[in-house]
C-alpha atoms as a PDB file:
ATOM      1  CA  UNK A   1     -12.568 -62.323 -16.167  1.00  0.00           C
ATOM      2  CA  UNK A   2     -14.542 -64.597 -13.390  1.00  0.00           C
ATOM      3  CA  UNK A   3     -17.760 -63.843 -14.947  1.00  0.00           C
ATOM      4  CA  UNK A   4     -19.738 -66.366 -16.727  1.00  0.00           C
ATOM      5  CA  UNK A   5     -19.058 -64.406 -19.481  1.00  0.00           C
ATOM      6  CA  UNK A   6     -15.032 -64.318 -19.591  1.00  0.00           C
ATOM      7  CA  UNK A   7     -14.798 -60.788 -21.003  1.00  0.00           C
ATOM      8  CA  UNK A   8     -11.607 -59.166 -20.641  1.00  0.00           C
ATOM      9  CA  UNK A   9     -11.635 -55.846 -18.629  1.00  0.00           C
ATOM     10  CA  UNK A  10     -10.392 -53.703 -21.603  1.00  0.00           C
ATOM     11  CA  UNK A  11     -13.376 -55.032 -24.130  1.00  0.00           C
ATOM     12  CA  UNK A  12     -15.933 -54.654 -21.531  1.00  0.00           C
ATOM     13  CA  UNK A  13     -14.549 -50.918 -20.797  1.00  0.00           C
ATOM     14  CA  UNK A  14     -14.756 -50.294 -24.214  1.00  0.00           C
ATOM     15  CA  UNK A  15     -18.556 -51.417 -24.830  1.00  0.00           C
ATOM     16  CA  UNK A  16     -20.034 -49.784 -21.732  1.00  0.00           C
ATOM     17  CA  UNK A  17     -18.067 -46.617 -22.908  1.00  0.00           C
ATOM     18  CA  UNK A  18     -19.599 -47.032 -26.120  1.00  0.00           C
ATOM     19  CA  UNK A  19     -23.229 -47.683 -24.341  1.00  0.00           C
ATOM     20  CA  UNK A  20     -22.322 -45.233 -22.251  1.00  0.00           C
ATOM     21  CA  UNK A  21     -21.861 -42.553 -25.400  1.00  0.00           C
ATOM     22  CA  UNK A  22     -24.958 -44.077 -27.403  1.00  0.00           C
ATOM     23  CA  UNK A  23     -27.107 -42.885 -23.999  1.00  0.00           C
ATOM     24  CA  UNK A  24     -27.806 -46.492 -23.067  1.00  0.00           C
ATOM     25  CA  UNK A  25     -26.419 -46.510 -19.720  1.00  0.00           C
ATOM     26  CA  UNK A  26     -25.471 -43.711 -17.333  1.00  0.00           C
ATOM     27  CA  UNK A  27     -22.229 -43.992 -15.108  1.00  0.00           C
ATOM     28  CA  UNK A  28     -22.124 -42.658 -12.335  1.00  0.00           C
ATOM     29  CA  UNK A  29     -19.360 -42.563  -9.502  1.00  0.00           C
ATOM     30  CA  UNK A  30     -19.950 -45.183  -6.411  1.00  0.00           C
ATOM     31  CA  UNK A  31     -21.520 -43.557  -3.510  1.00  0.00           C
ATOM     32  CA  UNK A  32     -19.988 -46.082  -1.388  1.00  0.00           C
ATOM     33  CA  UNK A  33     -16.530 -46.287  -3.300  1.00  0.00           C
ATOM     34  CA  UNK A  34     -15.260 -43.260  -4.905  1.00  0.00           C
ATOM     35  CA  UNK A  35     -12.951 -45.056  -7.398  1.00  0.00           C
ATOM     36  CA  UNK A  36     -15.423 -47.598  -8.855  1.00  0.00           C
ATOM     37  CA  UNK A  37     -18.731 -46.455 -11.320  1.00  0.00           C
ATOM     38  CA  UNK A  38     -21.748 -47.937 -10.983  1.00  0.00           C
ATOM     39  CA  UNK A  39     -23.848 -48.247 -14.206  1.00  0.00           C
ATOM     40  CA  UNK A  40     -27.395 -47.907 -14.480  1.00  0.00           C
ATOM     41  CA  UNK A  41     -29.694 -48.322 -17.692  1.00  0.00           C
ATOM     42  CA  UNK A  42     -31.574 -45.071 -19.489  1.00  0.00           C
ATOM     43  CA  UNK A  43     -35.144 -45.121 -20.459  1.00  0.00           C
ATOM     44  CA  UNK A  44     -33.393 -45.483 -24.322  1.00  0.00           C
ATOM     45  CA  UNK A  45     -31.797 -48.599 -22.849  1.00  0.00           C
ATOM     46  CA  UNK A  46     -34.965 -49.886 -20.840  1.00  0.00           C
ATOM     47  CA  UNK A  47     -36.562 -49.596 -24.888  1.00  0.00           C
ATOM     48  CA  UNK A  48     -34.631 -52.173 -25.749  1.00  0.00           C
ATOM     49  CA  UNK A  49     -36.167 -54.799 -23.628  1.00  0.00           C
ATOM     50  CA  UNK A  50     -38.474 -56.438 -26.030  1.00  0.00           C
ATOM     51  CA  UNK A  51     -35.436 -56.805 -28.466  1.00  0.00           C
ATOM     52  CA  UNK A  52     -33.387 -58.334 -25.900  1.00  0.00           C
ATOM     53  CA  UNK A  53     -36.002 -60.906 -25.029  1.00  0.00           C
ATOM     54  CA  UNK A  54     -36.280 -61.792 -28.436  1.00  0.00           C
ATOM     55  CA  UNK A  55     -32.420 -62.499 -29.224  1.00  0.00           C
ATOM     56  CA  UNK A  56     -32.824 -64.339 -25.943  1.00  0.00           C
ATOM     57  CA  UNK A  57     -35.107 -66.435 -27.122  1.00  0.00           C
ATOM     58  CA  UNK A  58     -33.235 -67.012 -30.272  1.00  0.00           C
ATOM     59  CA  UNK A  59     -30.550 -68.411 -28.866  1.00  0.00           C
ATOM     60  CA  UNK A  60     -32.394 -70.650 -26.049  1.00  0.00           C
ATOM     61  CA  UNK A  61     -33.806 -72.241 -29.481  1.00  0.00           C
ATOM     62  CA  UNK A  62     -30.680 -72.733 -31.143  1.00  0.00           C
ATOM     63  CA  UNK A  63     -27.858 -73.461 -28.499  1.00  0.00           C
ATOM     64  CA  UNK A  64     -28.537 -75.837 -26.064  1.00  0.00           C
ATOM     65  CA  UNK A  65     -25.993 -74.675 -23.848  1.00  0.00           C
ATOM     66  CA  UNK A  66     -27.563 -71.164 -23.248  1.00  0.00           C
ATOM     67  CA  UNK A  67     -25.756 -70.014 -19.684  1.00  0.00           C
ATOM     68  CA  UNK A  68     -29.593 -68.484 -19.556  1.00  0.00           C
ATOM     69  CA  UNK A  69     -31.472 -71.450 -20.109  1.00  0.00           C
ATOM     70  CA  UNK A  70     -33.976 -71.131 -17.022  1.00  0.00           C
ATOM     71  CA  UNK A  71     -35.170 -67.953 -18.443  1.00  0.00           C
ATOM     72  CA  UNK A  72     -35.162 -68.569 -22.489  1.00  0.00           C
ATOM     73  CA  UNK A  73     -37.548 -71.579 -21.249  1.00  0.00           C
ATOM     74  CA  UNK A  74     -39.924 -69.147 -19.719  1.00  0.00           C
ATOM     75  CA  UNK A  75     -39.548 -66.646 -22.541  1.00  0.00           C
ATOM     76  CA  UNK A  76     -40.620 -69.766 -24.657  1.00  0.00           C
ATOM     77  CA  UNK A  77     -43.641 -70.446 -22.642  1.00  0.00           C
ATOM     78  CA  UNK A  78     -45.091 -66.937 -21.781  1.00  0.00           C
ATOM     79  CA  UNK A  79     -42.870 -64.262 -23.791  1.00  0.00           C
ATOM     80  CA  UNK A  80     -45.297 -61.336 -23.290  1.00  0.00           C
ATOM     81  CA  UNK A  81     -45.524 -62.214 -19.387  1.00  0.00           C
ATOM     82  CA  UNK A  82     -41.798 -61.839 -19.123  1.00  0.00           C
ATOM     83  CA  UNK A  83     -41.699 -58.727 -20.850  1.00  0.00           C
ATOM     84  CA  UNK A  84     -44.092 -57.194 -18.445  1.00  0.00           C
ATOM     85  CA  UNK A  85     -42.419 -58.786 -15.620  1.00  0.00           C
ATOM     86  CA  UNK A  86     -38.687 -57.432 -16.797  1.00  0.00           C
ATOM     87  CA  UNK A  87     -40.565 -53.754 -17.718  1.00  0.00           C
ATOM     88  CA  UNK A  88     -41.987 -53.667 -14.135  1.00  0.00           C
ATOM     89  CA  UNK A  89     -38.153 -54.687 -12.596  1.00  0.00           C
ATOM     90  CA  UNK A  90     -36.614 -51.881 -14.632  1.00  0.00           C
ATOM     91  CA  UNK A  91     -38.906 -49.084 -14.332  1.00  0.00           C
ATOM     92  CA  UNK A  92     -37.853 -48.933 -10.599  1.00  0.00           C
ATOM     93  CA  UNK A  93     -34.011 -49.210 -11.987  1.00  0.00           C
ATOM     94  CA  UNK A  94     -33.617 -46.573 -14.537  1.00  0.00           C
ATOM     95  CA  UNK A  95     -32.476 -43.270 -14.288  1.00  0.00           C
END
């Protein structure tokens, strides 16, 4: 609920269950915390990068209010760089 995103804990347990299903994301327990998951993205979920960057830069053009603004501006500016650059951060992320 203190996330810039004000999702309630029930919907976001929900979607990530559903990602979690589709083979998106993998949950694993906490090594560090036994009663909390930690969620890391597939290869499937990596995929989806390039589609990601594009609603991204969707809705840097339409809502000037984007809580991602910094980013949709360099998406606007260099969109195949930041793919590259977001590929490179994720291949060392997912599982």
């Amino acid at each position: 609920m203190e996330s810039e995103e004000k999702i309630s804990t029930n919907i976001l347990a929900n979607r990530l269950s559903v990602l979690e299903a589709e083979k998106i994301l993998l949950k694993e327990v906490s090594p560090t915390n036994k009663s909390k998951f930690v969620y890391s993205l597939t290869q499937k979920g990596a995929d989806l990068l390039p589609i990601v960057i594009e609603i991204m830069d969707w809705g840097a053009k339409y809502n000037a209010n984007s809580p991602r603004r910094e980013l949709g501006k360099k998406i606007q500016q260099d969109k195949a760089s930041v793919v590259r650059e977001l590929s490179q951060v994720l291949k060392k992320k997912v599982k």
